[in-house]
C-alpha atoms as a PDB file:
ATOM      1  CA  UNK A   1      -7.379 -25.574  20.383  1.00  0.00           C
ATOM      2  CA  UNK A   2      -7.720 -22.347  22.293  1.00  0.00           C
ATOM      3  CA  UNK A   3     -11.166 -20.714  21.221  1.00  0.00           C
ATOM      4  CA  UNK A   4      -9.914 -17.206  21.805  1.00  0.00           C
ATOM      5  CA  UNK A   5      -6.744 -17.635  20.388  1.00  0.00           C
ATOM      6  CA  UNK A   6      -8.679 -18.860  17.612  1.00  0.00           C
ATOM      7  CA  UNK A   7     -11.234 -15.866  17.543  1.00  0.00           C
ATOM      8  CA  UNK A   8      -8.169 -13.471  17.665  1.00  0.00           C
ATOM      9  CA  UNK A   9      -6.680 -14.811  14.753  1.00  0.00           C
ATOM     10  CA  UNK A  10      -9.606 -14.977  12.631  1.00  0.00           C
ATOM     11  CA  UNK A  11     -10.591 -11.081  13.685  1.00  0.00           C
ATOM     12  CA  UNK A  12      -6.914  -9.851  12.723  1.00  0.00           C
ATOM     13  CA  UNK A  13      -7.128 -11.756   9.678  1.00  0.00           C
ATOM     14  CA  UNK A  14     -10.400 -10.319   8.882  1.00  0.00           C
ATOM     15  CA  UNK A  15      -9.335  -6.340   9.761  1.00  0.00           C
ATOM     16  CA  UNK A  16      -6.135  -7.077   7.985  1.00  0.00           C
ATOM     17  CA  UNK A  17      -8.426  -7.869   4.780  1.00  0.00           C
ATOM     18  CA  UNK A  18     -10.982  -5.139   5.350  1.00  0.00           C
ATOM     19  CA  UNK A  19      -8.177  -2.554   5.497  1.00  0.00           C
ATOM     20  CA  UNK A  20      -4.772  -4.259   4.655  1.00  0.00           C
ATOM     21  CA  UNK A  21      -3.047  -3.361   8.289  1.00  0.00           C
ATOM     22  CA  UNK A  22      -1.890  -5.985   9.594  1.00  0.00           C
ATOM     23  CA  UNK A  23       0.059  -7.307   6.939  1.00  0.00           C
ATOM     24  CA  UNK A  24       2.791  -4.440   8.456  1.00  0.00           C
ATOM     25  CA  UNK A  25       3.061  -6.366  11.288  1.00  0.00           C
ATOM     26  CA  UNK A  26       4.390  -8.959   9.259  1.00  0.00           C
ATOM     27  CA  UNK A  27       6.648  -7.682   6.673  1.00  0.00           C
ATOM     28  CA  UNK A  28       7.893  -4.601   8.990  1.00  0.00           C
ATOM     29  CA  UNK A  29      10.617  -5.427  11.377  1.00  0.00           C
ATOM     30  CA  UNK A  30       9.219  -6.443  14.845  1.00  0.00           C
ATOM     31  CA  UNK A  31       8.310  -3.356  17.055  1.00  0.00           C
ATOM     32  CA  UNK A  32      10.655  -2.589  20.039  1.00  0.00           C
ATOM     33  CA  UNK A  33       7.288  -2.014  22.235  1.00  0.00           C
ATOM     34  CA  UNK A  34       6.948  -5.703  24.358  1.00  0.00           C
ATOM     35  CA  UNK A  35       3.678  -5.095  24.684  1.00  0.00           C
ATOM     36  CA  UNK A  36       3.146  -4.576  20.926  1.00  0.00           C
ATOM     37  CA  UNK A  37       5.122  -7.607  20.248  1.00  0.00           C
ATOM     38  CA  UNK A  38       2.779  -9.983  23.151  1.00  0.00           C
ATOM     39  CA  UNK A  39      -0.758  -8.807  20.959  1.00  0.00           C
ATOM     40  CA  UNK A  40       1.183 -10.120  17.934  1.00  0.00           C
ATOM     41  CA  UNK A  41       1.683 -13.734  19.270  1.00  0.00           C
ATOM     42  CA  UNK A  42      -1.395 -13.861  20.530  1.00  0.00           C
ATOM     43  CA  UNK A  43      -2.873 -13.334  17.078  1.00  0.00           C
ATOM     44  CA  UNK A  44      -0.654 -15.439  15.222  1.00  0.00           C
ATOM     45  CA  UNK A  45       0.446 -18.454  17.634  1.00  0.00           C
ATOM     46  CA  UNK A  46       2.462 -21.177  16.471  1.00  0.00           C
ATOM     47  CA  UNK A  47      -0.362 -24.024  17.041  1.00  0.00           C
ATOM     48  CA  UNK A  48      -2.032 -22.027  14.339  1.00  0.00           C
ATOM     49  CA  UNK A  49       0.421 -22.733  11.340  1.00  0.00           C
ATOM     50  CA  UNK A  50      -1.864 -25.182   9.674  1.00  0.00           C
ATOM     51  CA  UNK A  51      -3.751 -21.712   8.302  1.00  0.00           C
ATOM     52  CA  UNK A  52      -0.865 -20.885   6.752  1.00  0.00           C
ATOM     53  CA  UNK A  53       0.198 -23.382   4.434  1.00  0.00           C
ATOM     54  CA  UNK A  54       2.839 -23.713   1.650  1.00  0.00           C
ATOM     55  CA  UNK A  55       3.827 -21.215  -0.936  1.00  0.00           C
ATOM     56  CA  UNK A  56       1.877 -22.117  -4.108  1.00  0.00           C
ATOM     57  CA  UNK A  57       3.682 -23.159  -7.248  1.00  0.00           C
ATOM     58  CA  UNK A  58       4.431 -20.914 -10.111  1.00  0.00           C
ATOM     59  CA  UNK A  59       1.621 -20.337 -12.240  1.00  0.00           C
ATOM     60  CA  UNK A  60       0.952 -18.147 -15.279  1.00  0.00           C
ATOM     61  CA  UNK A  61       1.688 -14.684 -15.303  1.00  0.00           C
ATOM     62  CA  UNK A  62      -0.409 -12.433 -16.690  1.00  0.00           C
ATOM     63  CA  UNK A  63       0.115  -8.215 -16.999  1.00  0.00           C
ATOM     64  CA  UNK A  64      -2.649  -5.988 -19.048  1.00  0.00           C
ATOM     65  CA  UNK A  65      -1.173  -4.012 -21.870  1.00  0.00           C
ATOM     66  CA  UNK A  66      -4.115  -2.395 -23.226  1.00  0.00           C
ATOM     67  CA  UNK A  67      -7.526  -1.563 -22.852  1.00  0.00           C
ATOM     68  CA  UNK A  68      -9.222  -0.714 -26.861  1.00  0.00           C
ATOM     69  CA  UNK A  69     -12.682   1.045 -25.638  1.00  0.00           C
ATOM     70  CA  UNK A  70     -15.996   0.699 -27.592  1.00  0.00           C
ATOM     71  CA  UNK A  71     -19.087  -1.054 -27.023  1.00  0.00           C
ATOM     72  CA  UNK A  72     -17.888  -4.407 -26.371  1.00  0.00           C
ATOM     73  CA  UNK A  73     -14.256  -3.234 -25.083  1.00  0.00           C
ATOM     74  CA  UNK A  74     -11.118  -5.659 -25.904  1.00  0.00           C
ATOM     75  CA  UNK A  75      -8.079  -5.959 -23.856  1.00  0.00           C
ATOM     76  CA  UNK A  76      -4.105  -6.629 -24.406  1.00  0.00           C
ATOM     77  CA  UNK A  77      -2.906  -9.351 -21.920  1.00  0.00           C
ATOM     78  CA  UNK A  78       0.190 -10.411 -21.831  1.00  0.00           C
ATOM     79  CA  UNK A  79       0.222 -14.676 -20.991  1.00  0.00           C
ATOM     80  CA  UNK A  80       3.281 -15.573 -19.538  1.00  0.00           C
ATOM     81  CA  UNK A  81       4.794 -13.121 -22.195  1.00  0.00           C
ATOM     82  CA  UNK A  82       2.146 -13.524 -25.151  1.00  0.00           C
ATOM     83  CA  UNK A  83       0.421 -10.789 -26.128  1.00  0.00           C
ATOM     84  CA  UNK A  84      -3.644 -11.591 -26.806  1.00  0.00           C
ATOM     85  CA  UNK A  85      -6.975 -10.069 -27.144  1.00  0.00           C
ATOM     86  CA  UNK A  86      -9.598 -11.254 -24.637  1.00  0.00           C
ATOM     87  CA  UNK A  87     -12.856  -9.546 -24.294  1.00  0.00           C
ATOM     88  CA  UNK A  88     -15.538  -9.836 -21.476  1.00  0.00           C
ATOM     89  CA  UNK A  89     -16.529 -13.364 -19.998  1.00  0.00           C
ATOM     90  CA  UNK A  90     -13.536 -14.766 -22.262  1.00  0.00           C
ATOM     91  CA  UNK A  91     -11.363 -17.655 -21.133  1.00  0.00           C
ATOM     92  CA  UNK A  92      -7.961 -16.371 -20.193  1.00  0.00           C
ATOM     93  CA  UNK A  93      -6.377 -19.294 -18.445  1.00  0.00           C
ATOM     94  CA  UNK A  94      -8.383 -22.615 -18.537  1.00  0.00           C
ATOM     95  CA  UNK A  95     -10.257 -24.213 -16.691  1.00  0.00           C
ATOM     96  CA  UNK A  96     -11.941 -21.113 -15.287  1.00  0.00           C
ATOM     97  CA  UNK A  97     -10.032 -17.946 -15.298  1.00  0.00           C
ATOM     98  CA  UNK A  98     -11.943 -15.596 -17.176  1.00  0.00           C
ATOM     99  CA  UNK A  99     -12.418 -11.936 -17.769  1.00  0.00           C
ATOM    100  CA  UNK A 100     -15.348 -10.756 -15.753  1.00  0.00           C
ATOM    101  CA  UNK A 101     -15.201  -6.960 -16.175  1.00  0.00           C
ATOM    102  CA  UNK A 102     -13.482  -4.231 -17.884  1.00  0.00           C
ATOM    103  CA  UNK A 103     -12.479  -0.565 -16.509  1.00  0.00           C
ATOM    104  CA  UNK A 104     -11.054   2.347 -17.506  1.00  0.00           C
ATOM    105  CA  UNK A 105      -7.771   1.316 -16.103  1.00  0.00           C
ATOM    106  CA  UNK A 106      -7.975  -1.810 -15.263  1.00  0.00           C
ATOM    107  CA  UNK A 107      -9.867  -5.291 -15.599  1.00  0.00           C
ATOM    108  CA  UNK A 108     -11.306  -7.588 -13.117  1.00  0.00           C
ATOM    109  CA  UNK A 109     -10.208 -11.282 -13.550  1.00  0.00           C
ATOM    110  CA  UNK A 110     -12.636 -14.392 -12.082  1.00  0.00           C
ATOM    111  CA  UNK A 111      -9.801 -16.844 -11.210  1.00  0.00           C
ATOM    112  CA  UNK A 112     -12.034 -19.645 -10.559  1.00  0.00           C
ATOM    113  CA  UNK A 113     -14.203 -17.937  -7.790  1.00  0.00           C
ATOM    114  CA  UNK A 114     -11.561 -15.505  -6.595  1.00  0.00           C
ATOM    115  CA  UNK A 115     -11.574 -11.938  -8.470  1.00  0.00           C
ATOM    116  CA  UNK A 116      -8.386  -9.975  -8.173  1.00  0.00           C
ATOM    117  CA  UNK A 117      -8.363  -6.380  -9.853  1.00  0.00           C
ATOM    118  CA  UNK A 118      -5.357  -6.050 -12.992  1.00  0.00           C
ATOM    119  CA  UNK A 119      -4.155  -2.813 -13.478  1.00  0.00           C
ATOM    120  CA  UNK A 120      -3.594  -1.160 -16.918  1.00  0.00           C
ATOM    121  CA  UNK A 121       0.632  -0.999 -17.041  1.00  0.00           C
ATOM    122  CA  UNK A 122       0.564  -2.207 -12.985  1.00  0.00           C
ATOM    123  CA  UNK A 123       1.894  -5.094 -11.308  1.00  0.00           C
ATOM    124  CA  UNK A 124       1.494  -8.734 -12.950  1.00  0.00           C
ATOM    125  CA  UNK A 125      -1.098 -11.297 -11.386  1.00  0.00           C
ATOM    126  CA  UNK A 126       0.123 -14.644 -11.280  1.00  0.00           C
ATOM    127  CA  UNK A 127      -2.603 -17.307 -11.427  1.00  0.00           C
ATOM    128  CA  UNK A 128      -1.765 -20.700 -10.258  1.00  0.00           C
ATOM    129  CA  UNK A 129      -4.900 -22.410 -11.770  1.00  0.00           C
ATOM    130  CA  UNK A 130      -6.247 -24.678 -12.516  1.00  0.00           C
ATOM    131  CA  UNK A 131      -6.676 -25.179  -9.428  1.00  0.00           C
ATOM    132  CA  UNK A 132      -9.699 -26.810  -7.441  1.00  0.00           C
ATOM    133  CA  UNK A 133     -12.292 -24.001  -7.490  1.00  0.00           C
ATOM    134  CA  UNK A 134     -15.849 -22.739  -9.464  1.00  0.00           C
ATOM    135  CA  UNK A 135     -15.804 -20.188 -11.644  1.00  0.00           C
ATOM    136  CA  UNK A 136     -18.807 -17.688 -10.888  1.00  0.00           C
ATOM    137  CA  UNK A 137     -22.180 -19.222 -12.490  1.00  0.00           C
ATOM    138  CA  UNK A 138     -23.498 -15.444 -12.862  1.00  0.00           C
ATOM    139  CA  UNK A 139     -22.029 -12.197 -13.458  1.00  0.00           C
ATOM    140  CA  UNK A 140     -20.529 -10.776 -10.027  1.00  0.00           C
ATOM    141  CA  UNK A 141     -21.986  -7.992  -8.308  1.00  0.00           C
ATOM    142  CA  UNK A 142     -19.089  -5.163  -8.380  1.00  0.00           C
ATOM    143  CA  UNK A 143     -18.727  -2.342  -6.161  1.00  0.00           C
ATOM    144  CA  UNK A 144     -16.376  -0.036  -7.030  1.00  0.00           C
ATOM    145  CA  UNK A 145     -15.637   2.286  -3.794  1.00  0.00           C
ATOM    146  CA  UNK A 146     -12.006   3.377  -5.133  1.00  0.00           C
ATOM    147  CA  UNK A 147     -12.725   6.946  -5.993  1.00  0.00           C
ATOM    148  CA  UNK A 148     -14.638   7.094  -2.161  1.00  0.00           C
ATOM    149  CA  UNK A 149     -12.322   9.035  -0.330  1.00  0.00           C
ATOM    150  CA  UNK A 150     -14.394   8.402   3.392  1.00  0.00           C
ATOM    151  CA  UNK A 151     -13.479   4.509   2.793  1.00  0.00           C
ATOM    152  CA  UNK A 152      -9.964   5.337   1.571  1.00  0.00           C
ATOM    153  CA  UNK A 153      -9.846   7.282   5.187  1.00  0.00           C
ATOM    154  CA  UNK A 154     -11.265   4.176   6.876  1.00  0.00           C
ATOM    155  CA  UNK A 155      -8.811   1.761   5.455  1.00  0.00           C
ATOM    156  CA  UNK A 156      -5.690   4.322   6.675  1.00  0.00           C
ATOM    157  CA  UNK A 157      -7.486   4.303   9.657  1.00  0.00           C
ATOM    158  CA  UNK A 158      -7.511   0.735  10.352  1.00  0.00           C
ATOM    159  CA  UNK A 159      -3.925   0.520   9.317  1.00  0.00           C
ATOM    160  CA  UNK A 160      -2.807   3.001  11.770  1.00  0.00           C
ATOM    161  CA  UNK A 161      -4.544   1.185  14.753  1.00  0.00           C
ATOM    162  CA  UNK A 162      -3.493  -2.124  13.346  1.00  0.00           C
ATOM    163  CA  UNK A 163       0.613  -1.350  13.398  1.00  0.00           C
ATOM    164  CA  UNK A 164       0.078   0.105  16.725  1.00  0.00           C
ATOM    165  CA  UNK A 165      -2.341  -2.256  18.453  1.00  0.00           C
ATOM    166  CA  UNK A 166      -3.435  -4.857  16.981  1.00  0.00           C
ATOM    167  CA  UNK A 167      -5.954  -6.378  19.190  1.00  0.00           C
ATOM    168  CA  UNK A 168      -7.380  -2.957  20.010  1.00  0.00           C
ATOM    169  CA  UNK A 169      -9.626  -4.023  16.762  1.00  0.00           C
ATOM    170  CA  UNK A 170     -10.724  -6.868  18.253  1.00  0.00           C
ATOM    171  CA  UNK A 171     -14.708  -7.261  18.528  1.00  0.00           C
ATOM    172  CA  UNK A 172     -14.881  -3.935  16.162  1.00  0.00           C
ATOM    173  CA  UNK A 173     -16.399  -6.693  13.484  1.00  0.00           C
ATOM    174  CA  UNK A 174     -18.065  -9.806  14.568  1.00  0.00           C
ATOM    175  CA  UNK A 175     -16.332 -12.921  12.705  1.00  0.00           C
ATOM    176  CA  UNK A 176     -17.927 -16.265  12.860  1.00  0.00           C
ATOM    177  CA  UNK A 177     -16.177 -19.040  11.369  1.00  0.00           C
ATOM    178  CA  UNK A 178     -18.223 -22.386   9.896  1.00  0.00           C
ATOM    179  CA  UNK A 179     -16.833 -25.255   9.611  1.00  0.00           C
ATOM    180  CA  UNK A 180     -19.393 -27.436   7.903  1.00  0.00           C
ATOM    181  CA  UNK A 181     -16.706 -30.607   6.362  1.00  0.00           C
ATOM    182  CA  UNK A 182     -13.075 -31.071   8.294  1.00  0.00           C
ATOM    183  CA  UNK A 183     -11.119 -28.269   6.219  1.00  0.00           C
ATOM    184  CA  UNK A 184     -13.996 -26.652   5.025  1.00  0.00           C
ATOM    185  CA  UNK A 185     -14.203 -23.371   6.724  1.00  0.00           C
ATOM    186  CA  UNK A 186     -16.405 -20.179   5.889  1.00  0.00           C
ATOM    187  CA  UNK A 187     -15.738 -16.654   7.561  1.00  0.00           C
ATOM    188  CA  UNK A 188     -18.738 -14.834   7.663  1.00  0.00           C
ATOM    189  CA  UNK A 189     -19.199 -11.572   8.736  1.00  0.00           C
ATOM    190  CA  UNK A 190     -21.739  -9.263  11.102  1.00  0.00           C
ATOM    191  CA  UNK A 191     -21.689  -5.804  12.182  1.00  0.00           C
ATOM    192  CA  UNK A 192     -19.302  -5.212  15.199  1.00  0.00           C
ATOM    193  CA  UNK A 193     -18.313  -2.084  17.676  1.00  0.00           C
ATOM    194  CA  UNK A 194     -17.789  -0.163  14.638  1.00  0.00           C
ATOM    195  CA  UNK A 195     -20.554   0.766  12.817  1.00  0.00           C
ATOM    196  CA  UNK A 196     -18.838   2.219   9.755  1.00  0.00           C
ATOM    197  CA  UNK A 197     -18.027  -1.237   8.287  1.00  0.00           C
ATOM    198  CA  UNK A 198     -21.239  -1.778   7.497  1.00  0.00           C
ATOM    199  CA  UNK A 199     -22.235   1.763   6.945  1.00  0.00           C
ATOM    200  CA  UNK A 200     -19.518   3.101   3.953  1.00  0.00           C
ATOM    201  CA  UNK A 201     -19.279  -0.514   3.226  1.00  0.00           C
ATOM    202  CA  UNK A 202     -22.073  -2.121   1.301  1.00  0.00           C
ATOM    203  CA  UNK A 203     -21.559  -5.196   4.103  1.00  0.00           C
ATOM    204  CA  UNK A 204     -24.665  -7.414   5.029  1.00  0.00           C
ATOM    205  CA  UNK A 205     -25.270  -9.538   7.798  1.00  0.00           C
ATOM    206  CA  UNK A 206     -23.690 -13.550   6.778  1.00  0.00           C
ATOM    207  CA  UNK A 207     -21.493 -12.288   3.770  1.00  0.00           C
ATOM    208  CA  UNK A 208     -18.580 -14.722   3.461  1.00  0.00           C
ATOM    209  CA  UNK A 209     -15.295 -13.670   2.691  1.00  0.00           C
ATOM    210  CA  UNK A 210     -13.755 -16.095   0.036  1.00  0.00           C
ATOM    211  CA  UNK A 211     -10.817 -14.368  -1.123  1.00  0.00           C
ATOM    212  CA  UNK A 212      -8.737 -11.347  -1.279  1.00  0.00           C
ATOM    213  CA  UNK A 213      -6.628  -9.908  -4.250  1.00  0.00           C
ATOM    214  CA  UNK A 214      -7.235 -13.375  -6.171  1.00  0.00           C
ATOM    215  CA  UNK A 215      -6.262 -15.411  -3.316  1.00  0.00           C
ATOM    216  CA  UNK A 216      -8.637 -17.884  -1.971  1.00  0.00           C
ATOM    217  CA  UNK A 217      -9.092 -18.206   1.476  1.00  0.00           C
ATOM    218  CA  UNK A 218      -9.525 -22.453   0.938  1.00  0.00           C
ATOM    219  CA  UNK A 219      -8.054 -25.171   2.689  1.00  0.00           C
ATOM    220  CA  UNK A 220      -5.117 -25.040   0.404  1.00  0.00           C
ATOM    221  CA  UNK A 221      -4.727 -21.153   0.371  1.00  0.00           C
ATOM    222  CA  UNK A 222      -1.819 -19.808   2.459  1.00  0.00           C
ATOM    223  CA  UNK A 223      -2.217 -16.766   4.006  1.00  0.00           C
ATOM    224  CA  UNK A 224       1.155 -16.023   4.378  1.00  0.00           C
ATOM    225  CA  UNK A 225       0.617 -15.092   0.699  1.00  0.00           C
ATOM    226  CA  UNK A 226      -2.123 -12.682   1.272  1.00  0.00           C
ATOM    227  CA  UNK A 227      -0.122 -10.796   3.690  1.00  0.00           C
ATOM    228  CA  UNK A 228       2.607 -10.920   1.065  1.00  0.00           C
ATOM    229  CA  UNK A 229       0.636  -9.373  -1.387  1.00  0.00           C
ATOM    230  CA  UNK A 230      -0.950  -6.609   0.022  1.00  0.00           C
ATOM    231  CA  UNK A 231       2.521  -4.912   1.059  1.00  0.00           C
ATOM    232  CA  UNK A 232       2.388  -2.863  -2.234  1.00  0.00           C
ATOM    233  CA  UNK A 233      -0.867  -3.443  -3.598  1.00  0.00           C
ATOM    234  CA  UNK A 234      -2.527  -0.112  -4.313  1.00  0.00           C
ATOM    235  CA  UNK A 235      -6.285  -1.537  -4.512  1.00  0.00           C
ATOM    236  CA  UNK A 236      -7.719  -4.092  -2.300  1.00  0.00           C
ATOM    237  CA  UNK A 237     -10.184  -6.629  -3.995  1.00  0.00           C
ATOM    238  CA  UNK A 238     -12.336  -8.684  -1.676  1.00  0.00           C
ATOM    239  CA  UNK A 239     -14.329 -11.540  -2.657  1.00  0.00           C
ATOM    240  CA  UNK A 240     -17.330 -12.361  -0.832  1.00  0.00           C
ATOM    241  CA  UNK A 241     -20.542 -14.271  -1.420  1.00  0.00           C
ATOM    242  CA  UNK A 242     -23.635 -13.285  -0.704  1.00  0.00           C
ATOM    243  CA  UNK A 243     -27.094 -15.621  -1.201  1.00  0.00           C
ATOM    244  CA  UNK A 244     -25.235 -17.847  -3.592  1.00  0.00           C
ATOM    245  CA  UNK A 245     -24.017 -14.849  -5.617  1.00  0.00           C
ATOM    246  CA  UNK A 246     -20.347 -13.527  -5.917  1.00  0.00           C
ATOM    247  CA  UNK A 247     -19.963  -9.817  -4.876  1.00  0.00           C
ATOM    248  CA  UNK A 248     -16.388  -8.151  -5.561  1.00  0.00           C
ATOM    249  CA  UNK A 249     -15.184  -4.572  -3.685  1.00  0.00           C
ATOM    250  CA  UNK A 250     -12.410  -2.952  -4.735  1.00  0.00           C
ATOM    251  CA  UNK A 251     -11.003  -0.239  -2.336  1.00  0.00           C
ATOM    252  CA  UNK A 252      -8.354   1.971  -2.889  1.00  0.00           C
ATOM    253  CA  UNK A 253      -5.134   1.051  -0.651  1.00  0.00           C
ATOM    254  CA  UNK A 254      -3.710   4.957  -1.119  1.00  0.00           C
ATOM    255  CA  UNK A 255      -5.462   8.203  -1.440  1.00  0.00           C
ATOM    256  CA  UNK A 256      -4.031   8.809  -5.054  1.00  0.00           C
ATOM    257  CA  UNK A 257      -5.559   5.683  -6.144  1.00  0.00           C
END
């Protein structure tokens, strides 16, 4: 296996997550530019496909109806059409989908390790648990940066660079991938040539990217289906892990959000 082809597609997998760019140069038709088109297949050659995967089955679908405030706030989510009441660190869909935090406007769900943010009358989330993952021992660390409007700038930023030039992003993060068992692979990332990912981000040095709108990045994840996902999703929810703990960011995918 090429090592730089390798280290490009890991880096434009990694910017695409920071700032959900280079899922465009997926679901957009391809660019008439040839040189455009030659930074593409370099980050996503066909000796790669193994990181992509198969679609995963139907799971359960779940949309939030209603968020009753108070002290200990209770939500409305609908279950595959069945309306119930969960409240926080409840059991939504077992084994381990829970309900680790509750908003304003939306919820944060734990599906088993991977925490995608559910929007109050917004899209569904389907879940396709139970699946082979953990569900967090401790409470996640949260850090809300939608209301930031500097890392709502950053994020447009990177998507503007990333549907023109793709690989012009390369080395602006440093991404090291582990692979400690065959299949078992960790992306961890450092501070790169831009200093504002670590800077408006609350980033440290060895955090591990795990998932990204409630879709693990495991041996059986496809990420195909992250790419998918982000087209129209108006926050981005990252998973990462830092000293054994699980710390969620959710940033906002359009100004208004």
């Amino acid at each position: 296996m090429n090592r730089f082809s390798l280290k490009a597609l890991v880096s434009g997998l990694s910017f695409a997550v920071m700032t959900a760019g280079l899922l465009w140069i997926l679901a957009v038709p391809a660019p008439v530019d040839p040189e455009v088109a030659a930074e593409e297949a370099q980050l996503f050659e066909e000796e790669f496909a193994e990181f992509f995967g198969e679609e995963p089955e139907i799971g359960t679908q779940l949309f939030l109806h209603q968020i009753l405030p108070g002290s200990a706030p209770v939500v409305v989510i609908g279950r595959d059409g069945e309306e119930l009441r969960f409240a926080r660190g409840d059991a939504i869909v077992e084994p381990c989908l829970k309900l680790a935090e509750v908003f304003d406007d939306a919820v944060l769900l734990d599906d088993c390790g991977a925490y995608q943010l559910l929007k109050l009358n917004g899209e569904s989330f389907e879940t396709t648990v139970p699946r082979d993952g953990r569900s967090g021992q401790a409470a996640p660390m949260i850090a809300d940066l939608r209301g930031q409007s500097a890392v709502t700038d950053l994020v447009g930023d990177y998507h503007q660079r990333l549907f023109r030039r793709p690989l012009s992003l390369r080395g602006q993060m440093d991404v090291v991938v582990k692979e400690s068992t065959p299949g078992d692979k960790q992306i961890l990332l450092f501070p790169g040539k831009d200093a504002r990912l670590f800077s408006l981000l609350p980033l440290k040095n060895g955090d591990q990217l795990k998932a990204v709108n409630g879709i693990a990045l495991d041996g059986g994840s496809a990420l195909n289906s992250i790419y998918a996902e982000l087209v129209d999703a108006p926050v981005l929810t990252l998973t990462l892990e830092r000293n054994g703990r699980d710390m969620v960011m959710l940033m906002a995918m359009q100004a208004s959000e």
